[in-house]
C-alpha atoms as a PDB file:
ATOM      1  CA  UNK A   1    -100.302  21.117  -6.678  1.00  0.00           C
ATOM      2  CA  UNK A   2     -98.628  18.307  -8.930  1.00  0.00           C
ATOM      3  CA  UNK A   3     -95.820  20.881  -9.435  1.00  0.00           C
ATOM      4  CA  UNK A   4     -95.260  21.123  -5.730  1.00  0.00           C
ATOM      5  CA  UNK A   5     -95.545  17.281  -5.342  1.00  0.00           C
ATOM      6  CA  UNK A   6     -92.775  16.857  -7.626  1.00  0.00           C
ATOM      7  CA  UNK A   7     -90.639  19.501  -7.378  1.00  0.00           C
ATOM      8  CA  UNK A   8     -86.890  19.393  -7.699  1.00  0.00           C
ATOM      9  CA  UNK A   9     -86.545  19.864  -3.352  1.00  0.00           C
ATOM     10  CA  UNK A  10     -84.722  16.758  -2.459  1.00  0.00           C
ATOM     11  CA  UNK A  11     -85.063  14.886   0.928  1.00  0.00           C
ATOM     12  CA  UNK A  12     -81.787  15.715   2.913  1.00  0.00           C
ATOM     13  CA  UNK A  13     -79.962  11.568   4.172  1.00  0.00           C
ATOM     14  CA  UNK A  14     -77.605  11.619   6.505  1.00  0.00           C
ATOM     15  CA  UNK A  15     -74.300  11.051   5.687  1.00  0.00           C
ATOM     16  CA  UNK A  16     -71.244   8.729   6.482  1.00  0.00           C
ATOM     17  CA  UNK A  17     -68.408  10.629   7.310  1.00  0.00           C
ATOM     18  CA  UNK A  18     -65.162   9.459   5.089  1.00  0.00           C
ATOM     19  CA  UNK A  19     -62.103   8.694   6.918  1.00  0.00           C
ATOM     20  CA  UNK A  20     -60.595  12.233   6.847  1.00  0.00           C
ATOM     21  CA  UNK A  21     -63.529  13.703   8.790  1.00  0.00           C
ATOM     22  CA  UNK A  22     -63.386  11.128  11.626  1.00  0.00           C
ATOM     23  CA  UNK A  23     -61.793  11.754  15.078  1.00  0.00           C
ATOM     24  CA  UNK A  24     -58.517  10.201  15.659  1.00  0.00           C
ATOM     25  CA  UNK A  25     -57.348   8.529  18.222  1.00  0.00           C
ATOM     26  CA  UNK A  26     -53.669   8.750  18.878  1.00  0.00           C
ATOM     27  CA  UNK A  27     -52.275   5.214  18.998  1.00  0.00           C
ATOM     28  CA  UNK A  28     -51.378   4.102  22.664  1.00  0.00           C
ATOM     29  CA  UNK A  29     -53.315   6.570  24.214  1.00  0.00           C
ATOM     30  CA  UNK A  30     -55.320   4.200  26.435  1.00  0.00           C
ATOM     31  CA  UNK A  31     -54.489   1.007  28.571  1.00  0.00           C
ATOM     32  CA  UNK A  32     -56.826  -1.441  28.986  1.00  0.00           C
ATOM     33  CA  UNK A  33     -56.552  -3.711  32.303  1.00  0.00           C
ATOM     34  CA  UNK A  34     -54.965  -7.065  31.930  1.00  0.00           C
ATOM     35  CA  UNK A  35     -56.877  -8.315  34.959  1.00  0.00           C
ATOM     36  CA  UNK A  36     -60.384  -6.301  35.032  1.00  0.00           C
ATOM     37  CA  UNK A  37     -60.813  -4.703  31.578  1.00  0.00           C
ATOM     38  CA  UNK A  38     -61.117  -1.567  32.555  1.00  0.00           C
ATOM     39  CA  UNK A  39     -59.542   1.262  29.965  1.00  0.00           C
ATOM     40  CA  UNK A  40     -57.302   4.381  31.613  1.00  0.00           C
ATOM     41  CA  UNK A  41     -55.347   6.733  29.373  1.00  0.00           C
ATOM     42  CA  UNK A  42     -51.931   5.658  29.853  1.00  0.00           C
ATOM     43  CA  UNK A  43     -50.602   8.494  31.518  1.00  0.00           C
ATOM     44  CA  UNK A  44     -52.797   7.690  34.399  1.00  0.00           C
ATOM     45  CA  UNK A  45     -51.694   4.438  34.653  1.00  0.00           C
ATOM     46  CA  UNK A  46     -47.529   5.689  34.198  1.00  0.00           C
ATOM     47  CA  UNK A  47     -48.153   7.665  37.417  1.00  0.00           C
ATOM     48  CA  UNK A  48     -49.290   4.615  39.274  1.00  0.00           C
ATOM     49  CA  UNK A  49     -46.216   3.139  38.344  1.00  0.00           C
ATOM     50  CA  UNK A  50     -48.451   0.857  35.676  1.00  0.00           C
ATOM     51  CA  UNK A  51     -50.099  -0.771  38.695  1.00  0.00           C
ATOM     52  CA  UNK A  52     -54.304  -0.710  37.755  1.00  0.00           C
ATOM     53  CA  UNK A  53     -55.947   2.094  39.833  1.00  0.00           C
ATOM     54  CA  UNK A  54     -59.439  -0.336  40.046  1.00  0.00           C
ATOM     55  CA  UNK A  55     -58.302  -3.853  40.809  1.00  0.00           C
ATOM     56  CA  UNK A  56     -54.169  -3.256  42.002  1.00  0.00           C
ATOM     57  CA  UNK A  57     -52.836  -5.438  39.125  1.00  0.00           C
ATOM     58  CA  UNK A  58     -49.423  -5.296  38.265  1.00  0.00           C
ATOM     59  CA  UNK A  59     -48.363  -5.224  34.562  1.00  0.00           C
ATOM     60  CA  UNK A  60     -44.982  -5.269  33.858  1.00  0.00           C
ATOM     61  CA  UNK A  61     -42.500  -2.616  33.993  1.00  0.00           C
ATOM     62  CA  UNK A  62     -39.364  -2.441  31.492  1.00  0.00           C
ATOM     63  CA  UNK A  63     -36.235  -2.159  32.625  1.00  0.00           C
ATOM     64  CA  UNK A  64     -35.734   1.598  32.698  1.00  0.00           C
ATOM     65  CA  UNK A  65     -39.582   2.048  33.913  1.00  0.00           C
ATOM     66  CA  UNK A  66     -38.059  -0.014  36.866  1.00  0.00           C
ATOM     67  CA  UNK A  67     -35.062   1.818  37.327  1.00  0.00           C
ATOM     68  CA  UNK A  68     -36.760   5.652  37.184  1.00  0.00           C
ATOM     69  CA  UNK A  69     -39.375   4.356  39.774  1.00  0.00           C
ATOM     70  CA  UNK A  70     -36.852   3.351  42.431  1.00  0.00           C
ATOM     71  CA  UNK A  71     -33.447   4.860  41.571  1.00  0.00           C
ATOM     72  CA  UNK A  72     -32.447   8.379  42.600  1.00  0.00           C
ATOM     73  CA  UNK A  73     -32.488  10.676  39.549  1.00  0.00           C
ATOM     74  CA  UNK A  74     -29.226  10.787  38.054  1.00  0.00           C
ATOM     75  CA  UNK A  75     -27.267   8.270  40.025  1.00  0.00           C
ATOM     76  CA  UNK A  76     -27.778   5.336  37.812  1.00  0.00           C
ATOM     77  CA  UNK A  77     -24.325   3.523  36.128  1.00  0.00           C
ATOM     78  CA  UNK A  78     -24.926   1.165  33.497  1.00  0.00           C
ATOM     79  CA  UNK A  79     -22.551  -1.585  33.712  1.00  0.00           C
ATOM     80  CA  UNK A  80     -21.488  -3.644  30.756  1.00  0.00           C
ATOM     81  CA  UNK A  81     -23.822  -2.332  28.002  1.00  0.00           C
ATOM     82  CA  UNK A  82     -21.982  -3.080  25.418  1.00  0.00           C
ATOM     83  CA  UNK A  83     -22.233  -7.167  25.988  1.00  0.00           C
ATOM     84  CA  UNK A  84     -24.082  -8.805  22.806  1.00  0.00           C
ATOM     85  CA  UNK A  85     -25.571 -12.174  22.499  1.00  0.00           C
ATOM     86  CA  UNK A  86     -24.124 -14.221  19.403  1.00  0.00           C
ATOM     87  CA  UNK A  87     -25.459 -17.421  17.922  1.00  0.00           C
ATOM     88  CA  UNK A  88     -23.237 -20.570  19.375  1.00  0.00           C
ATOM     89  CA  UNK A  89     -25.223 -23.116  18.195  1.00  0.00           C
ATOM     90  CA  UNK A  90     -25.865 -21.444  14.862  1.00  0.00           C
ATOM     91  CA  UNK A  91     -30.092 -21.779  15.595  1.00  0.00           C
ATOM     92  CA  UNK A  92     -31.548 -20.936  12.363  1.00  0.00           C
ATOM     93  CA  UNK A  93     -33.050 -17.206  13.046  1.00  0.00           C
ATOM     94  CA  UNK A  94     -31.982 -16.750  16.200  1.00  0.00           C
ATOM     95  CA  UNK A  95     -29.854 -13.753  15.529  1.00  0.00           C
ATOM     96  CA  UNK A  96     -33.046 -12.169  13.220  1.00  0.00           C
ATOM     97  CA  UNK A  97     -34.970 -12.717  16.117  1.00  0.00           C
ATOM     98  CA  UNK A  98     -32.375 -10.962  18.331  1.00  0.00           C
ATOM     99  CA  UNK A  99     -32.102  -8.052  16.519  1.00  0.00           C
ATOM    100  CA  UNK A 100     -35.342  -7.540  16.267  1.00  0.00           C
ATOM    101  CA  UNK A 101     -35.789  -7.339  19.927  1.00  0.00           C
ATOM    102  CA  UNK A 102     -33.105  -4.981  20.050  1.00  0.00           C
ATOM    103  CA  UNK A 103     -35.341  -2.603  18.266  1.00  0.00           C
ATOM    104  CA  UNK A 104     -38.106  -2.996  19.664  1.00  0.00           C
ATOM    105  CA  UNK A 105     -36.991  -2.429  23.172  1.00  0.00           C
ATOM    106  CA  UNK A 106     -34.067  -0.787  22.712  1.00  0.00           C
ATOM    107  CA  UNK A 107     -31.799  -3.012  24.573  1.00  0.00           C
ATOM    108  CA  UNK A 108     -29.209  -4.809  23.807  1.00  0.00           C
ATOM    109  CA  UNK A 109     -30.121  -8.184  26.061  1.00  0.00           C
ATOM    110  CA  UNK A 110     -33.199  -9.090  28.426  1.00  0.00           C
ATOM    111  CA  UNK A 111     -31.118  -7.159  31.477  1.00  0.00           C
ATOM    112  CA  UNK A 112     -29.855  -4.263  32.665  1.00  0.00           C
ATOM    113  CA  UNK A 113     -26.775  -4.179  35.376  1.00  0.00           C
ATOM    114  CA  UNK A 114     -25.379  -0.983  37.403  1.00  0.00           C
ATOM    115  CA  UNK A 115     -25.359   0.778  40.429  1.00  0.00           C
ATOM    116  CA  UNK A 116     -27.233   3.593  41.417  1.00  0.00           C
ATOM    117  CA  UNK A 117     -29.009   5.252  45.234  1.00  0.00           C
ATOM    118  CA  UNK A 118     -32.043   4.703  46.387  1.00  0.00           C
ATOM    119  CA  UNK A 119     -33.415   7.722  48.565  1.00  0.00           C
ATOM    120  CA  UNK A 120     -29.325   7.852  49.300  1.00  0.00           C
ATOM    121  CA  UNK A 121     -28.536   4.097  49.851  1.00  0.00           C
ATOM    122  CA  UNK A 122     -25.933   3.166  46.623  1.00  0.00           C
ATOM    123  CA  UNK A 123     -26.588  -0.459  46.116  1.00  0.00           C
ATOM    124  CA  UNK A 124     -25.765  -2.499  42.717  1.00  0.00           C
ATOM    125  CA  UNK A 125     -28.939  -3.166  40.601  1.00  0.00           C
ATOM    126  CA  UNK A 126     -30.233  -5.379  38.500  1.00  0.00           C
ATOM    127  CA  UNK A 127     -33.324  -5.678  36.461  1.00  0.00           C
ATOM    128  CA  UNK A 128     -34.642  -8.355  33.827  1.00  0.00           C
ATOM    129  CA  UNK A 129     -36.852  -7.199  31.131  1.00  0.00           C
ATOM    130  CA  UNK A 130     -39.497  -9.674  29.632  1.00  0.00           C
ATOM    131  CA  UNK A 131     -39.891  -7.577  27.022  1.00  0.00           C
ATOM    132  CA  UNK A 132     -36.733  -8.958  25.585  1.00  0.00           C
ATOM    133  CA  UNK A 133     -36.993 -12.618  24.433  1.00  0.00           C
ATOM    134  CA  UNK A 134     -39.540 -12.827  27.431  1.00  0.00           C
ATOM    135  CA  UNK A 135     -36.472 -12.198  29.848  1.00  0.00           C
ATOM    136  CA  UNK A 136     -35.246 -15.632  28.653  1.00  0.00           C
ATOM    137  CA  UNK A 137     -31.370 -16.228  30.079  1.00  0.00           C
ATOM    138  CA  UNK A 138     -28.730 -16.829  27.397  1.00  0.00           C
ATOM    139  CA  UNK A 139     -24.919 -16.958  28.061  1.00  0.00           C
ATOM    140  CA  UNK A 140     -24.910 -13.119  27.719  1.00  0.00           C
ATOM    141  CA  UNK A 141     -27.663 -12.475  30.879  1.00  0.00           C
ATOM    142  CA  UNK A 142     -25.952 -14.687  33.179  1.00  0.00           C
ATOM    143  CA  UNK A 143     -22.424 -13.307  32.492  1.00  0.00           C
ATOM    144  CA  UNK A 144     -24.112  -9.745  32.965  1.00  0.00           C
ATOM    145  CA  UNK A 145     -25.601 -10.676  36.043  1.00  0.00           C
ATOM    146  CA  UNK A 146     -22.441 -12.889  37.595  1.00  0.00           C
ATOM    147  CA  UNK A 147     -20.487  -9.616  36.670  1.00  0.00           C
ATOM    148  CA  UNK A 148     -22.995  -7.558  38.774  1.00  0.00           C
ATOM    149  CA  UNK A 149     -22.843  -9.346  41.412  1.00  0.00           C
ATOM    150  CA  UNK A 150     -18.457  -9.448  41.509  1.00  0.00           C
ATOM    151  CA  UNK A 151     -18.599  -5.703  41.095  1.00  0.00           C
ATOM    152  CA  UNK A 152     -21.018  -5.257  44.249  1.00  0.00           C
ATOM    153  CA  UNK A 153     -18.606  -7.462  45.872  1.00  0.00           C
ATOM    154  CA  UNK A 154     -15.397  -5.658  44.610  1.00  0.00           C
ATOM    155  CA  UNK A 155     -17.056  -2.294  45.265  1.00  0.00           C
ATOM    156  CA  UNK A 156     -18.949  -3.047  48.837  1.00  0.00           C
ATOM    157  CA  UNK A 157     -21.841  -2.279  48.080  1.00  0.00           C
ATOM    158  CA  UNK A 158     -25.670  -4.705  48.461  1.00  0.00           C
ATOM    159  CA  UNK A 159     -27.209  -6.224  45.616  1.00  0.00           C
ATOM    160  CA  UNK A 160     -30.625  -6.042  44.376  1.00  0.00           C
ATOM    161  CA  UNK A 161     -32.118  -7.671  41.532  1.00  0.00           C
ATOM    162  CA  UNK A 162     -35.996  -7.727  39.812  1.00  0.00           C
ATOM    163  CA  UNK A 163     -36.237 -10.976  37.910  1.00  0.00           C
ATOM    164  CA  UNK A 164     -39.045 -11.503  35.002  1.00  0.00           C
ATOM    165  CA  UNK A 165     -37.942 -14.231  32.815  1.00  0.00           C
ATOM    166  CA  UNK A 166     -39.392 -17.495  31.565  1.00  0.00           C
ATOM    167  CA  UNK A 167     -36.182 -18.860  31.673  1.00  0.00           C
ATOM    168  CA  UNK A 168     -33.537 -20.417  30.299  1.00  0.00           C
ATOM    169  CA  UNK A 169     -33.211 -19.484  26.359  1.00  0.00           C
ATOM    170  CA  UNK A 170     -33.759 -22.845  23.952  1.00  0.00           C
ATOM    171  CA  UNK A 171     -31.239 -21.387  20.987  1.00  0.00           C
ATOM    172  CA  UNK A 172     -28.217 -21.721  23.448  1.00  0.00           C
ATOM    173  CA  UNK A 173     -29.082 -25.105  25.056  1.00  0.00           C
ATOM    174  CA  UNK A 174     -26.475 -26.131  27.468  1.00  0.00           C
ATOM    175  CA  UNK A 175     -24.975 -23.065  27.289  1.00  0.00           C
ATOM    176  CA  UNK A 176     -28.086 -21.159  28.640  1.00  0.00           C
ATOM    177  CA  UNK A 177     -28.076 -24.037  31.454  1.00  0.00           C
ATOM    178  CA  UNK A 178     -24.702 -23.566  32.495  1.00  0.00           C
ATOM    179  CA  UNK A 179     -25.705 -20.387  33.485  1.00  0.00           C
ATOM    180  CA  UNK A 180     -27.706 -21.342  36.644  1.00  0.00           C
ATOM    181  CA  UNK A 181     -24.531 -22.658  38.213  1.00  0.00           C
ATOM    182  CA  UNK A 182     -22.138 -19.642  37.190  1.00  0.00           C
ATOM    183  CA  UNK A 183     -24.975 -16.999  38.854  1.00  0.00           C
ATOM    184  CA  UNK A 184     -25.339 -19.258  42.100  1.00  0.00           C
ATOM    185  CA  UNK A 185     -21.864 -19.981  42.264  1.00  0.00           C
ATOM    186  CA  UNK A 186     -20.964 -15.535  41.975  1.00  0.00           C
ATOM    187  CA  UNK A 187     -24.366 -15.257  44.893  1.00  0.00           C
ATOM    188  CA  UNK A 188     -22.749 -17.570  46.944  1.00  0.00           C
ATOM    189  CA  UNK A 189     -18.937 -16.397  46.736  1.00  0.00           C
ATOM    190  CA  UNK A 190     -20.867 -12.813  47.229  1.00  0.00           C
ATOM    191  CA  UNK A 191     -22.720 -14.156  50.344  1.00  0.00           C
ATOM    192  CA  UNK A 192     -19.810 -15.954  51.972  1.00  0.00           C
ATOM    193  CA  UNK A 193     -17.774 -12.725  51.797  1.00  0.00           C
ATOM    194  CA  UNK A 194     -20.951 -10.888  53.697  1.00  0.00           C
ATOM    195  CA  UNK A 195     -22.675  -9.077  50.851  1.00  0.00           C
ATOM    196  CA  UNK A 196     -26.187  -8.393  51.191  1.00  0.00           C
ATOM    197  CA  UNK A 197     -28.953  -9.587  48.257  1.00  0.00           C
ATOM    198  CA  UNK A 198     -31.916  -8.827  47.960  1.00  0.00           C
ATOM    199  CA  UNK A 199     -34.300 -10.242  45.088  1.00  0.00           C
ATOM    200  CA  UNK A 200     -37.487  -9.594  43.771  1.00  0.00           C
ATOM    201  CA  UNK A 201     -39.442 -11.480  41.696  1.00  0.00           C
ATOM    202  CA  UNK A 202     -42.124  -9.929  39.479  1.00  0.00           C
ATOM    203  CA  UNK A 203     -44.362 -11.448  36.711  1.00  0.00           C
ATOM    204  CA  UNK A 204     -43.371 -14.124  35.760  1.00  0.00           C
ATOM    205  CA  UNK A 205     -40.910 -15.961  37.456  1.00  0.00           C
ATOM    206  CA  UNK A 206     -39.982 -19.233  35.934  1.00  0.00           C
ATOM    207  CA  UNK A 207     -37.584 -21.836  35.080  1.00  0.00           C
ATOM    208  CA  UNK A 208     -33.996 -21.774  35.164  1.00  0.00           C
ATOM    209  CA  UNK A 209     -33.957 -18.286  36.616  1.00  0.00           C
ATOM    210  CA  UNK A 210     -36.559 -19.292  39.553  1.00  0.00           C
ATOM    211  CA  UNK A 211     -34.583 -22.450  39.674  1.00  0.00           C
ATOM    212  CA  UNK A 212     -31.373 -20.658  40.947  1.00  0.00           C
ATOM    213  CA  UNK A 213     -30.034 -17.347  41.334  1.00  0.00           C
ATOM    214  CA  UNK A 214     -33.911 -15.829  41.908  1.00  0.00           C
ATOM    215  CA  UNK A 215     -34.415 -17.685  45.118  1.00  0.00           C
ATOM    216  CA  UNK A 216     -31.080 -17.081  46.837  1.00  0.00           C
ATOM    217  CA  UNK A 217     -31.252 -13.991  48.061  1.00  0.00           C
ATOM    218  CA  UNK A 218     -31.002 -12.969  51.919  1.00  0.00           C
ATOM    219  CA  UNK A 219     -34.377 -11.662  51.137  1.00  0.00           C
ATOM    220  CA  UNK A 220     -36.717 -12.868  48.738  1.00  0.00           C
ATOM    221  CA  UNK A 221     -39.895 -10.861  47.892  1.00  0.00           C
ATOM    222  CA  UNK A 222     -42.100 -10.826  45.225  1.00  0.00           C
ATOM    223  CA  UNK A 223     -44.650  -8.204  43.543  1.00  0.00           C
ATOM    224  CA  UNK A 224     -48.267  -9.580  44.325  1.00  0.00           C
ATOM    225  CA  UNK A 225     -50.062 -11.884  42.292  1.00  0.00           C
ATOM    226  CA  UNK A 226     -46.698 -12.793  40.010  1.00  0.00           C
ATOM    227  CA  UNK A 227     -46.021 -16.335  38.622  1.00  0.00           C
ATOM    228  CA  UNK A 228     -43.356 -18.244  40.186  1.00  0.00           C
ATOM    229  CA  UNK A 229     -42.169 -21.391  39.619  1.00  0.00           C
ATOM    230  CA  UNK A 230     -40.096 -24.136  37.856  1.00  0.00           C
ATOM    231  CA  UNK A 231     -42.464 -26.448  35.518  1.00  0.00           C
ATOM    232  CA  UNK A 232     -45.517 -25.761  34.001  1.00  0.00           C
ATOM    233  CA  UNK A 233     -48.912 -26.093  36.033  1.00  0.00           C
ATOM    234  CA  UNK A 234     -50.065 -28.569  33.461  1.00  0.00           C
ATOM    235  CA  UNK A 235     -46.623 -30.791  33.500  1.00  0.00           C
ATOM    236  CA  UNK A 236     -46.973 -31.340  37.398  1.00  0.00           C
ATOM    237  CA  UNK A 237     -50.455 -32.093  36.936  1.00  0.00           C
ATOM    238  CA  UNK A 238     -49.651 -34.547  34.574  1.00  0.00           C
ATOM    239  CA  UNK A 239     -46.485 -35.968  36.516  1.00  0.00           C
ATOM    240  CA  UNK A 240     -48.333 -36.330  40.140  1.00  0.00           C
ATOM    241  CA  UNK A 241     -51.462 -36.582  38.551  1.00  0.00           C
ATOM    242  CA  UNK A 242     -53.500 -34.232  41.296  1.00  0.00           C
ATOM    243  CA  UNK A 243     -55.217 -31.142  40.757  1.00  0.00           C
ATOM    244  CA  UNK A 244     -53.407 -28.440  41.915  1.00  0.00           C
ATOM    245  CA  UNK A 245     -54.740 -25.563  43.878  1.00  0.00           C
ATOM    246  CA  UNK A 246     -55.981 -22.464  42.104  1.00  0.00           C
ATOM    247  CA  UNK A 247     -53.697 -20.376  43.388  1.00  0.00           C
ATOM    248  CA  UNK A 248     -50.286 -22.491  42.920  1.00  0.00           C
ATOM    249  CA  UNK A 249     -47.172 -21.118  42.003  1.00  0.00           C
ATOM    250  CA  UNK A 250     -48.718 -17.355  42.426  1.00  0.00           C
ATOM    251  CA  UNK A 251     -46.340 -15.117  45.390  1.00  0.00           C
ATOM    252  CA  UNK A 252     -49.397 -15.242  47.674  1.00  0.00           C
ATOM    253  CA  UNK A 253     -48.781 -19.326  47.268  1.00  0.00           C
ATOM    254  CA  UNK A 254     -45.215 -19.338  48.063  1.00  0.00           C
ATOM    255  CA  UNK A 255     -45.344 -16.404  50.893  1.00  0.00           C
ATOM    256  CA  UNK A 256     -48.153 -19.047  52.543  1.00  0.00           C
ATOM    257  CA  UNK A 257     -45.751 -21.969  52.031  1.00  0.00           C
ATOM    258  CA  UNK A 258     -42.365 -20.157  53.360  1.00  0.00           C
ATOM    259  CA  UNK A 259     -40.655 -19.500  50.009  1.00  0.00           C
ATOM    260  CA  UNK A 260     -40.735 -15.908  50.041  1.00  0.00           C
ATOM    261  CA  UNK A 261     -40.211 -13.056  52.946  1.00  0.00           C
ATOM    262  CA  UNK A 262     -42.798 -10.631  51.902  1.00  0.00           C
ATOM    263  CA  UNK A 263     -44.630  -9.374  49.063  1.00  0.00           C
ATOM    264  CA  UNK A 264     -44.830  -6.585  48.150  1.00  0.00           C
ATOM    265  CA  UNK A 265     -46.907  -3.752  46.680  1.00  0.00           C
ATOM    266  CA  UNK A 266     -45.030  -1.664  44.083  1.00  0.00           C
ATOM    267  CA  UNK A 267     -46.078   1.330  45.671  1.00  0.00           C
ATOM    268  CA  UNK A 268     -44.357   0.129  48.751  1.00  0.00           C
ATOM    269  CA  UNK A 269     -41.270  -1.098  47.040  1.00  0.00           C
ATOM    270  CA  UNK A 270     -38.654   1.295  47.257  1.00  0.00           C
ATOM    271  CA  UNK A 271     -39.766   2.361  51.087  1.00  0.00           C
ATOM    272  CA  UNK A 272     -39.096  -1.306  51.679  1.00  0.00           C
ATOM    273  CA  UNK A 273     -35.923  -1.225  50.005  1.00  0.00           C
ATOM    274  CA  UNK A 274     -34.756   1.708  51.112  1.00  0.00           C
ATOM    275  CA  UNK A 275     -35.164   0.408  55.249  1.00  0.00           C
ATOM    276  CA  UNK A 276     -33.268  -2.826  54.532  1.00  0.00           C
ATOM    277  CA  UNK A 277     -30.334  -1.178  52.953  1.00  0.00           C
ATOM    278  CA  UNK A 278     -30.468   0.633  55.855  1.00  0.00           C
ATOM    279  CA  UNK A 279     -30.475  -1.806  58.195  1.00  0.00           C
ATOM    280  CA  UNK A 280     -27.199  -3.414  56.013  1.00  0.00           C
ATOM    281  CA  UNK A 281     -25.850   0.190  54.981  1.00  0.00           C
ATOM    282  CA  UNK A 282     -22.286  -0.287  56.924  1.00  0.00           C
ATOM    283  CA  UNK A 283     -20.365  -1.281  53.957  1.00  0.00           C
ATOM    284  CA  UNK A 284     -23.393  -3.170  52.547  1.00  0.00           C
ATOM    285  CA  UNK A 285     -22.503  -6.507  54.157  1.00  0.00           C
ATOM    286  CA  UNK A 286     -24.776  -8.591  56.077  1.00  0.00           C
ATOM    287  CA  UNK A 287     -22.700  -9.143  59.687  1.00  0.00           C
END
């Protein structure tokens, strides 16, 4: 009996498994929801265009997401590529910092320019990335864009642009300034010789870039719930010293207050865009 008491049979324990053994998870399979936390594999949300299939949020699109969602397969010309931002005010790490955006996106600046069709319609097109210094406008984005908009006046054909930025970029200073007047001054030459432009503005929306060419167009719509506006919430507060409303600078705000035409879901976006080059399609001018 003793013998069987302590006998050599030992009690099984469970085990941890070691790292080898465990399941893994490729990285950036899932998405979790900016807005209600819920987690999709990221495939699922690509097909819906990255819009969130429980609560309709919007996350942000890069550039060429934007461009394969709307533009015909195929048809899309990139226009001045090979345009580089330097360092004119020699800002200590400015070009690190550049270049290290350029890897990580893939681009060379915070926006693409062409031309391309949508369901047939050839239209310029232009699309900010905020993936890219947070779509921040240097010297180099509003030369790209003024260039844009010359071409589609050159070439006859309307002008749409998607704007994401928080604005003008520090490291160039005036220079980054300067380019709110040489972008209104190429919309307004554009308009006056009856081109039509259409912009969109998409999360978020703010600054120098909301502050001019952005909110110029002949139409002016917005994704929903995007940020738009000059100043900060808390520096008007501060300034007018009010509370503002919760809502306040969102698209839903401005569409309520008359500064925008429509907004619009991104599911919706390139039927809309597609009917008002339509209605413009003779040459792409506006008369």
């Amino acid at each position: 009996m003793l013998k069987d008491f302590f006998g050599k049979k030992k009690k099984k324990y469970a085990t941890i498994p070691g790292e080898q053994s465990k399941l893994e998870i490729p990285e950036g399979l899932m998405k979790k929801c900016t807005n209600c936390h819920k987690i999709y594999y990221r495939k699922e949300m690509n097909k819906n265009i990255n819009v969130c299939p429980n609560c309709g949020y919007h996350h942000p699109l890069t550039a060429w997401e934007r461009i394969h969602s709307l533009i015909d397969e195929e048809t899309f010309e990139e226009w001045d590529k090979q345009l580089t931002t330097t360092n004119p005010l020699q800002f200590p790490g400015y070009e690190e910092k550049i270049e290290k955006d350029r890897q990580k996106t893939g681009l060379n600046e915070s926006v693409v320019t062409g031309k391309g069709s949508i369901d047939g319609q050839m239209t310029a097109f232009t699309v900010m990335d905020s993936s890219f210094r947070m779509g921040s406008m240097g010297s180099v984005v509003g030369e790209k864009i003024s260039r844009a908009i010359e071409r589609a006046n050159d070439q006859s054909l309307p002008f749409i642009i998607f704007t994401a930025s928080g604005g003008a970029r520090m490291q160039e200073g005036v220079l980054s300034l300067m380019q709110m007047a040489k972008t209104s001054v190429a919309v307004k030459r554009f308009s006056e010789a009856g081109g039509l432009m259409i912009s969109v503005m998409t999360h978020p929306t703010t600054g120098g870039v909301s502050a001019s060419f952005a909110s110029i167009g002949d139409y002016n719509l917005a994704e929903p719930g995007a940020l738009i506006g000059f100043a900060g919430r808390r520096i008007i507060e501060q300034t007018i010293n009010e509370k503002l409303p919760d809502d306040f600078q969102t698209a839903e705000f401005l569409l309520k207050h008359g500064q925008l035409d429509k907004v619009v879901h991104r599911h919706e976006m390139k039927s809309l865009l597609y009917k008002l080059l339509s209605m413009h399609r003779k040459g792409g001018k506006t008369s």
